[in-house]
Protein backbone atom coordinates (compact mmCIF):
# COMPACT_ATOMS: atom_id res chain seq x y z
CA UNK A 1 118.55 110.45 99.12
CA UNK A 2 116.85 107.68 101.43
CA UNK A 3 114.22 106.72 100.24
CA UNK A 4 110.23 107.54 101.20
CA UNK A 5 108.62 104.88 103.23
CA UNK A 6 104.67 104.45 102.38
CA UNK A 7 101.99 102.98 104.63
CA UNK A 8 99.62 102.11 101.95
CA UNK A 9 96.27 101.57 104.02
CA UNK A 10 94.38 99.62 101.43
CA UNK A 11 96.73 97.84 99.50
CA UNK A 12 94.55 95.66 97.68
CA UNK A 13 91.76 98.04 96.40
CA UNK A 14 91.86 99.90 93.53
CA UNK A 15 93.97 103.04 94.95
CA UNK A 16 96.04 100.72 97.16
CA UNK A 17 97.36 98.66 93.46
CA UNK A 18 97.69 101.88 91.52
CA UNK A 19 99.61 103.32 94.42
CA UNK A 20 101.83 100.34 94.80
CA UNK A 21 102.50 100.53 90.65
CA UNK A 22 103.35 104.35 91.46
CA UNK A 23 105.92 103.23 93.77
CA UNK A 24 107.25 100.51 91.48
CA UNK A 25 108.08 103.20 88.47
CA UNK A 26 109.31 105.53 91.28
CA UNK A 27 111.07 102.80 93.19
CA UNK A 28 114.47 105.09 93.92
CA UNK A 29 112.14 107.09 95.47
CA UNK A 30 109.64 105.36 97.34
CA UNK A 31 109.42 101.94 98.90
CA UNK A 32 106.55 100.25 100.35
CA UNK A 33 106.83 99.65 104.10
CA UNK A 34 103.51 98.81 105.46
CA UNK A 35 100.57 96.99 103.07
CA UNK A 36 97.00 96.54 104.50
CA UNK A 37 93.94 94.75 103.57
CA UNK A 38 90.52 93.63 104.80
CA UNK A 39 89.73 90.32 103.46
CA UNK A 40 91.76 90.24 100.14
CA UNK A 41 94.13 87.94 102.03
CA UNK A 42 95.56 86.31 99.03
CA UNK A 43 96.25 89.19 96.94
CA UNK A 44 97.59 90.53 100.10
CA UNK A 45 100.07 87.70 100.07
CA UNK A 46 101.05 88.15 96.78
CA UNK A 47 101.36 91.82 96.96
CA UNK A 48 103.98 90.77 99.96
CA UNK A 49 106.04 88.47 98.60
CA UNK A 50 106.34 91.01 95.32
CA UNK A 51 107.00 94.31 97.14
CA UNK A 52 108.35 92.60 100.27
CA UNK A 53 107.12 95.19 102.87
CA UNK A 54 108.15 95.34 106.36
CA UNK A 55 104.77 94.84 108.03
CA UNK A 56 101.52 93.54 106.34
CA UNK A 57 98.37 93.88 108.50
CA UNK A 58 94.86 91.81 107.43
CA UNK A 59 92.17 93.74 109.10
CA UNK A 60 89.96 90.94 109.60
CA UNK A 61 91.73 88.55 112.17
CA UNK A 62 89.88 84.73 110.38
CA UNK A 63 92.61 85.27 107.96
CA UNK A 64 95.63 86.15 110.15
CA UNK A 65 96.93 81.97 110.20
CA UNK A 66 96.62 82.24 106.54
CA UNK A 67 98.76 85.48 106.09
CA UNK A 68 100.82 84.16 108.22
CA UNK A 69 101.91 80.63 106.68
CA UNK A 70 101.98 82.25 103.41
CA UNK A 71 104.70 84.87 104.35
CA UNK A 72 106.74 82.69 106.98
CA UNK A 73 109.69 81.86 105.04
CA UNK A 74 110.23 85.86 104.46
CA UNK A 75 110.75 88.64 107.16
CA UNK A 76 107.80 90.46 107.44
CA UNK A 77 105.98 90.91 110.47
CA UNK A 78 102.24 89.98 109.87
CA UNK A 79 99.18 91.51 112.58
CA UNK A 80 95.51 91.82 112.37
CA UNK A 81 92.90 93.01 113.34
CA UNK A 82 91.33 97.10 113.49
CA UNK A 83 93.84 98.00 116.18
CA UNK A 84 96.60 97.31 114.51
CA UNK A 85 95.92 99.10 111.75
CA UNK A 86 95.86 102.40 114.42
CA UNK A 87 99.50 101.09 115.71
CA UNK A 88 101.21 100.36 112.24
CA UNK A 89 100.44 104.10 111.19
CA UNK A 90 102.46 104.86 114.28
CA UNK A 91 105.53 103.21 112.88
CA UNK A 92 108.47 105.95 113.68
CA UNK A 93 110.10 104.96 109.98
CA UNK A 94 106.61 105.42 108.04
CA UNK A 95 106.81 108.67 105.99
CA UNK A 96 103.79 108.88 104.00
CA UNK A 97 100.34 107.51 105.32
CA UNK A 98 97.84 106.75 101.80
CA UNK A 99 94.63 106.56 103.41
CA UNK A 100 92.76 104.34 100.71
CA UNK A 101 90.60 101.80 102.76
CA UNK A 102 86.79 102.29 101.56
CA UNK A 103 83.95 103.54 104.13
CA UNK A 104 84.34 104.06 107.79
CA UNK A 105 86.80 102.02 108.98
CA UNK A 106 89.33 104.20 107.26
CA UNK A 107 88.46 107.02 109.71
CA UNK A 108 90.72 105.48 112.79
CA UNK A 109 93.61 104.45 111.37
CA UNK A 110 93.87 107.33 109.89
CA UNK A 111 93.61 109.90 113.02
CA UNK A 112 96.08 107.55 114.33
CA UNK A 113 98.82 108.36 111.72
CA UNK A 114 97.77 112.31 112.61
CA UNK A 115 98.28 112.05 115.75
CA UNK A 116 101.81 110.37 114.98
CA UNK A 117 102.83 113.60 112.89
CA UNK A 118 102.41 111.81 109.77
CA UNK A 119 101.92 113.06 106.51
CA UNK A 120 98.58 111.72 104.60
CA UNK A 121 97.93 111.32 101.11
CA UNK A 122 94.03 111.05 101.27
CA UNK A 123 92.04 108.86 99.48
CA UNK A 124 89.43 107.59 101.86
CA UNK A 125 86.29 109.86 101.51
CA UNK A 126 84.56 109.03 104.77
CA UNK A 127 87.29 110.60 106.78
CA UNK A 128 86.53 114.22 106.12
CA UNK A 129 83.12 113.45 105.35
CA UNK A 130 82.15 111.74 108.57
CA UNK A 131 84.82 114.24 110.66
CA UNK A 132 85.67 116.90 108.26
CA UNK A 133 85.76 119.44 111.71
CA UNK A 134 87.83 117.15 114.22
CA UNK A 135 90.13 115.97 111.50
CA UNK A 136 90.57 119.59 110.18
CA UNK A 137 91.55 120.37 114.39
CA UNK A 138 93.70 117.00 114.57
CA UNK A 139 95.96 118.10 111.40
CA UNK A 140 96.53 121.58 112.59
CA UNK A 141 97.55 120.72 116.02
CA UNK A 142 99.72 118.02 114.52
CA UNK A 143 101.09 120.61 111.57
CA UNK A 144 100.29 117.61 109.54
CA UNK A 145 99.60 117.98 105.86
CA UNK A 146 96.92 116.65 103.73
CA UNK A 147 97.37 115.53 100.10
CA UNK A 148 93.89 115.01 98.37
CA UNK A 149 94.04 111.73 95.81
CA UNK A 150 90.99 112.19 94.51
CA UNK A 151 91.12 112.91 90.93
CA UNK A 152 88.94 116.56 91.45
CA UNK A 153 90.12 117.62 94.84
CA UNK A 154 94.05 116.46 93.45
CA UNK A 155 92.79 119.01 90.65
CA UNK A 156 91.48 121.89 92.82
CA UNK A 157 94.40 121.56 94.98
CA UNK A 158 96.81 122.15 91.48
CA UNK A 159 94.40 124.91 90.68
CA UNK A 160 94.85 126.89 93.68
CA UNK A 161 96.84 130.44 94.05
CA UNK A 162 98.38 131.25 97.50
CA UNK A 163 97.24 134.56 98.06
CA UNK A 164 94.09 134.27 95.64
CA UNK A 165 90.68 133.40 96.97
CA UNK A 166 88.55 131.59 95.07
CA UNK A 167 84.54 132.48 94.01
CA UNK A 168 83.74 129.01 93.14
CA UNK A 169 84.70 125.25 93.14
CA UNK A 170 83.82 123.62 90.26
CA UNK A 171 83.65 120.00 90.77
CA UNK A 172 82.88 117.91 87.66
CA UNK A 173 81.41 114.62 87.56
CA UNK A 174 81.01 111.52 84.86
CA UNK A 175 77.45 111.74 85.88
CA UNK A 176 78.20 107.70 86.21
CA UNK A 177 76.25 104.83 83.97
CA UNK A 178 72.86 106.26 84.55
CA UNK A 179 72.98 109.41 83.38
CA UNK A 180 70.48 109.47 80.54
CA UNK A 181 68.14 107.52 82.05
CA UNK A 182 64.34 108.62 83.42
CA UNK A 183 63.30 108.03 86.63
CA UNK A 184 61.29 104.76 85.00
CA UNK A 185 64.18 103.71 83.90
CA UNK A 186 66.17 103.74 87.19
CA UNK A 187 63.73 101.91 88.58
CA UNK A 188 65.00 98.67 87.26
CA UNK A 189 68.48 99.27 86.87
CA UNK A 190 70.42 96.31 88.67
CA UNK A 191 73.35 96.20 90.43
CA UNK A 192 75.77 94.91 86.96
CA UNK A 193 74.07 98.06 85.33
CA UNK A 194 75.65 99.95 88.45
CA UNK A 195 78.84 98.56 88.07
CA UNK A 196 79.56 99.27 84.39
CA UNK A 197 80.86 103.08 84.86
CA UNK A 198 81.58 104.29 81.78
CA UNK A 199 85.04 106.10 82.35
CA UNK A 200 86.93 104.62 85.78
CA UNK A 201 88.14 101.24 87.63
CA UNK A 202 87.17 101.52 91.33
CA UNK A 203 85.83 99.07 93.54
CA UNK A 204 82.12 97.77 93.85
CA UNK A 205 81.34 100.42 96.69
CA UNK A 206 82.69 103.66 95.38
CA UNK A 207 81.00 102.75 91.66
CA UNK A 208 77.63 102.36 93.20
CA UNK A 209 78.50 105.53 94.82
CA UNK A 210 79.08 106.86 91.69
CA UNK A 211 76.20 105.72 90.21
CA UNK A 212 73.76 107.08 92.47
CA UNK A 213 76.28 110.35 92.78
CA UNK A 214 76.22 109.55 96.46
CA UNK A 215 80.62 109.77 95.82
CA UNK A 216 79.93 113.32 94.28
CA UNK A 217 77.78 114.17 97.10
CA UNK A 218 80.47 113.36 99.63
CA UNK A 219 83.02 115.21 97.23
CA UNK A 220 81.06 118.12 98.35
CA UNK A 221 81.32 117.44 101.64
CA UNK A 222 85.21 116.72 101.19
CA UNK A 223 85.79 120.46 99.25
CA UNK A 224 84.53 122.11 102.26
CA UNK A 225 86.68 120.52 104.50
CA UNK A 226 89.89 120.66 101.91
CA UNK A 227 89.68 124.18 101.05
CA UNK A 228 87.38 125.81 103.46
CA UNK A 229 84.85 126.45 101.09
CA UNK A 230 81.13 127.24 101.73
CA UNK A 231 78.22 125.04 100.93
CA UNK A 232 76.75 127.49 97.91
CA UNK A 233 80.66 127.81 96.19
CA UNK A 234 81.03 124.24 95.19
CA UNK A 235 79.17 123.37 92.35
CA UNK A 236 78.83 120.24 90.34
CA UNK A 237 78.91 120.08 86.71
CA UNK A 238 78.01 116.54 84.92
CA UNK A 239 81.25 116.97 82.10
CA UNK A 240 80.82 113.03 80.54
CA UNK A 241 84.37 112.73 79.23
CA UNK A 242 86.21 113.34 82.46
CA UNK A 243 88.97 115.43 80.81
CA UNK A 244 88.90 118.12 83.09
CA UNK A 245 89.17 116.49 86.41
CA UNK A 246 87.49 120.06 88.09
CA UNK A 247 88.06 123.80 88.20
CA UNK A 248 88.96 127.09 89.98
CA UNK A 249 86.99 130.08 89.43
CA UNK A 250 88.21 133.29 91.30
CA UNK A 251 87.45 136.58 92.07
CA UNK A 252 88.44 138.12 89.19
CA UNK A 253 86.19 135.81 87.38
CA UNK A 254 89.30 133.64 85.87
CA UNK A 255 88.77 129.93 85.96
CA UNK A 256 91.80 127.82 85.98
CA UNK A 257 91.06 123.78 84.93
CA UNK A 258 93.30 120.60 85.67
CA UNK A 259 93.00 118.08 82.89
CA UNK A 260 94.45 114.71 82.26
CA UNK A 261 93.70 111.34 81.28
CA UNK A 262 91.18 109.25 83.65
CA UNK A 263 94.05 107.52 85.47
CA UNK A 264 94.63 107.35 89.46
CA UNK A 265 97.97 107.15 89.10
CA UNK A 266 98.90 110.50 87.90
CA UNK A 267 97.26 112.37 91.44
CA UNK A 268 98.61 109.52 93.38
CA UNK A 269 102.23 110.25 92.19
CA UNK A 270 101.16 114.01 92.30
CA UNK A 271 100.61 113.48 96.63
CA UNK A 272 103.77 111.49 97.00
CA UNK A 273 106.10 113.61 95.11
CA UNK A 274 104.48 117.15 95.98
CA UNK A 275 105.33 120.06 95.54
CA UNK A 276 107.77 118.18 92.88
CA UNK A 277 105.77 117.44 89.35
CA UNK A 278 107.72 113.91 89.03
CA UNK A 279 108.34 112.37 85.46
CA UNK A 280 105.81 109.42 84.58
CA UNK A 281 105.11 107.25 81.79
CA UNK A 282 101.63 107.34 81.83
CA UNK A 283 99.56 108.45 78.65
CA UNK A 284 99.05 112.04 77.66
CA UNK A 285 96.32 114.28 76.62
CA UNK A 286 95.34 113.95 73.40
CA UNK A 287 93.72 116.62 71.96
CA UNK A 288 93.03 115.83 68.41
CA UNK A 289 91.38 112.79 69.16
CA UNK A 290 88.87 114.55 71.29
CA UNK A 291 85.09 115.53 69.48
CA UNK A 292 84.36 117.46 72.37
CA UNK A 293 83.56 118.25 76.00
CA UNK A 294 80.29 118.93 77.51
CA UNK A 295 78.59 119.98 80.42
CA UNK A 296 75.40 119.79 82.18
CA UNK A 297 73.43 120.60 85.51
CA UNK A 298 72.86 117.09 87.56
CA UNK A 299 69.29 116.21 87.95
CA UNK A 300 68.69 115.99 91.95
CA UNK A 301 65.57 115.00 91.43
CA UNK A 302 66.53 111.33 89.88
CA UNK A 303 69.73 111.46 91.66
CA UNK A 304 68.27 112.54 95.24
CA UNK A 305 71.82 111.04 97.04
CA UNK A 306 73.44 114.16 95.90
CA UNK A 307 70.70 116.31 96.88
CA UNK A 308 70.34 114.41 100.50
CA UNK A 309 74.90 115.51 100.67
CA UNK A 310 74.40 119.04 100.02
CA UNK A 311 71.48 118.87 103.10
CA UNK A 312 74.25 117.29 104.91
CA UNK A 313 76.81 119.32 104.87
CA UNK A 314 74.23 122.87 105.22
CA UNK A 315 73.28 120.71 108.62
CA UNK A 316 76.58 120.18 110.01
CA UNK A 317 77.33 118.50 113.07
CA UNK A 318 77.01 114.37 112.91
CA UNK A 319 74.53 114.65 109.63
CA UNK A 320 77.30 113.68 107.01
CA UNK A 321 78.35 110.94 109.24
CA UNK A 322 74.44 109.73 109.48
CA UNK A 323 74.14 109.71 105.94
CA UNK A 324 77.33 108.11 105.47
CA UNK A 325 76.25 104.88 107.66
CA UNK A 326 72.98 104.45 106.06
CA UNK A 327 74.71 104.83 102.80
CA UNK A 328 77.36 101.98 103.65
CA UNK A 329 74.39 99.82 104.79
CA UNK A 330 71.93 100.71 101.56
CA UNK A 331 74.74 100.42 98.88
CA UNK A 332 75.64 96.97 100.39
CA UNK A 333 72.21 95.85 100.39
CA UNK A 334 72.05 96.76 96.76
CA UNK A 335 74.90 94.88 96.46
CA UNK A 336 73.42 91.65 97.45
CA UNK A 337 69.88 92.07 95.69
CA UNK A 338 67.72 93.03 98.96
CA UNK A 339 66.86 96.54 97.62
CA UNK A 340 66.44 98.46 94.21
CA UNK A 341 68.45 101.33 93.06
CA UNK A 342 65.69 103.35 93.83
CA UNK A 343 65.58 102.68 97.59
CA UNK A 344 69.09 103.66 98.05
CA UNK A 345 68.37 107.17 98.73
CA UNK A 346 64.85 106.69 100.83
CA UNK A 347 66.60 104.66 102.58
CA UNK A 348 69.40 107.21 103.24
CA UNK A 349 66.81 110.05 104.04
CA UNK A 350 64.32 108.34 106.50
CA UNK A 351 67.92 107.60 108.55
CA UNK A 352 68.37 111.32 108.28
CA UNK A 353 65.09 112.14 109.42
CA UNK A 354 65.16 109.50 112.39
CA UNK A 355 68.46 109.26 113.81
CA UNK A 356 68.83 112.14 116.76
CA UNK A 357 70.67 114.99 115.57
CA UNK A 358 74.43 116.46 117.37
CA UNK A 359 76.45 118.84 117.11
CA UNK A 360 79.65 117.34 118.80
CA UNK A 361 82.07 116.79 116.64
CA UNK A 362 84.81 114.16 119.15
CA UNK A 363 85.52 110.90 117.61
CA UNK A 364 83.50 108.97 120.10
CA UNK A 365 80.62 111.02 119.57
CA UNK A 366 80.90 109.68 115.78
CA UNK A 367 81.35 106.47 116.65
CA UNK A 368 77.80 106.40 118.96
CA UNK A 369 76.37 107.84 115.79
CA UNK A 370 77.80 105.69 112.96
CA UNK A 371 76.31 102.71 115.25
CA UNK A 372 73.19 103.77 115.58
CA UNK A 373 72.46 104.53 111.60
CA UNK A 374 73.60 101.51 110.84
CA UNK A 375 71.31 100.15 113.23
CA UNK A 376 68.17 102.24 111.68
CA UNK A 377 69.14 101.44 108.21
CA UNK A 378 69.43 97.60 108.57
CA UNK A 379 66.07 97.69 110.29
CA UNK A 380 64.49 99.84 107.70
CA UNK A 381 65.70 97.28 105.03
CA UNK A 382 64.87 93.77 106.57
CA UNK A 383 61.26 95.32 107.74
């Protein structure tokens, strides 16, 4: 059997290593043809020279001399820059596309491998979220399938019935660091209290998201798109020991759950290797070592991110992709100290509530709208 080759776009975030260990246990199976990254240029280089890949491609072009003196005495052809990220997607020997780059930039690329008839294992959130509708249109022209890699929508899509429809999505959530806390106390949070999530590894971006509940938000926004669910069927529930990674409830009233241990890996391997269930060595379930599992209604009120998704996606059109951009902009000015936690989501609304409103749903209608949010947002935070 020859093997599967994997255009991992992301290679040095947190999905990018998992998927590359993945591919390492599975490596009769799978070999890694094309590794990406944005600035990580060194662990790029060292991710090269380990899994020797065919093409490496460093996003941002001040570090294309350095990628490629490190990697000259090996044959691998080294690019950069945004566009060819769209081109190596396009590769005719690429089999499997994992779309793990973080925020926007992912959205591209990733139409690009679509359009190539390429099959995507999905891990970057802003792609449905910003273009649920034309991406949804791209994939069906292109009969191209898409694997969710997020823990809960890898666990909805296991949870499904062909045939079946389902009454609800239930899509559970850590409820992040800050769950406990009043509204006082969020107040003075700071960003290394944001960054200490309490059950997952992920990168600075998607744990602020996670913090705020901004990432569950835009899991909302993802279910629709994935399973063609309405706005009022997906509900989140707060379930603190991230066990159950989410659940089906149907018709009948049945709910069917996917649990397993907080560990990327296992719906990473799930994507490549679907519809097979492939053998892994990664820990197992323990039950007798669990006290219990519990559940709760999130608090929209001291998490208003979540509260500003659902508005989102009822609005349709380029809302998602508004609040997406000022949420980019917000979370990294958290990031660097220019705004509290608090401001993260006022922030996010007065872009919502200022940046014209469109229904067109073409890329380059996206693009004109991702600009100017960006634009609103930075201005509303250096005022």
């Amino acid at each position: 059997m020859d093997k599967k080759k994997i255009c991992i776009l992301g290679s040095t975030g947190s999905i990018g290593s998992q998927a590359l260990d993945v591919i390492e246990q599975h490596s009769d199976m799978y070999e890694a043809f094309v590794l990406t990254a944005n600035n990580s240029v060194e662990k790029l280089i060292n991710q090269a020279r380990k899994y020797r890949p065919e093409i490496v491609v460093i996003a941002n072009e001040v570090h294309y001399q350095t990628l490629q003196n490190a990697l000259s005495d090996l044959p691998i052809k080294v690019y950069a820059g945004a566009e060819a990220l769209c081109q190596v997607v396009e590769d005719e020997n690429v089999d499997i596309v994992l779309a793990a780059m973080v925020g926007f930039a992912g959205l591209r690329p990733t139409i690009s491998a679509i359009k190539a008839g390429k099959m995507i294992a999905l891990a970057n959130k802003e792609t449905l979220v910003v273009a649920g509708e034309l991406i949804n249109r791209l994939a069906a022209e292109n009969k191209v399938p898409i694997l969710p890699v997020d823990s809960e929508h890898s666990a909805i899509f296991q949870c499904l019935e062909p045939g079946n429809r389902i009454e609800k999505i239930l899509l559970t959530c850590s409820g992040g660091p800050f769950r406990t806390y009043s509204a006082e106390q969020l107040a003075k949070v700071t960003k290394n209290d944001a960054l200490a999530h309490p059950t997952w590894n992920m990168g600075a971006k998607i744990t602020i998201d996670s913090a705020t509940l901004m990432n569950k938000g835009f899991e909302v926004i993802e279910a629709k798109w994935l399973f063609g669910a309405r706005p009022e069927q997906i509900e989140v529930i707060i379930h603190p020991q991230s066990v159950i990674h989410s659940m089906v409830q149907f018709e009948d009233g049945a709910v069917k759950a996917q649990l397993g241990v907080p560990d990327m890996r296992l719906p990473i391997q799930y994507a490549f290797g679907y519809p097979k269930r492939l053998k892994s060595e990664f820990n197992r379930v323990d039950f007798f070592q669990m006290k219990d599992l519990t559940f709760e209604r999130p608090d929209t009120d001291r998490f208003r991110c979540l509260a500003l998704a659902y508005e989102a996606l009822k609005n349709g059109g380029n809302m998602p992709c508004i609040v997406n951009a000022a949420n980019e902009i917000a979370n990294r000015a958290f990031i660097e100290d220019k705004i509290a936690f608090n401001n993260i989501s006022e922030i996010i609304e007065d872009t919502m509530n200022h940046v014209p409103f469109d229904n067109k749903s073409e890329l380059e209608d996206f693009l004109e709208t991702d600009r100017i949010a960006r634009e609103y947002a930075l201005n509303r935070i250096n005022k």
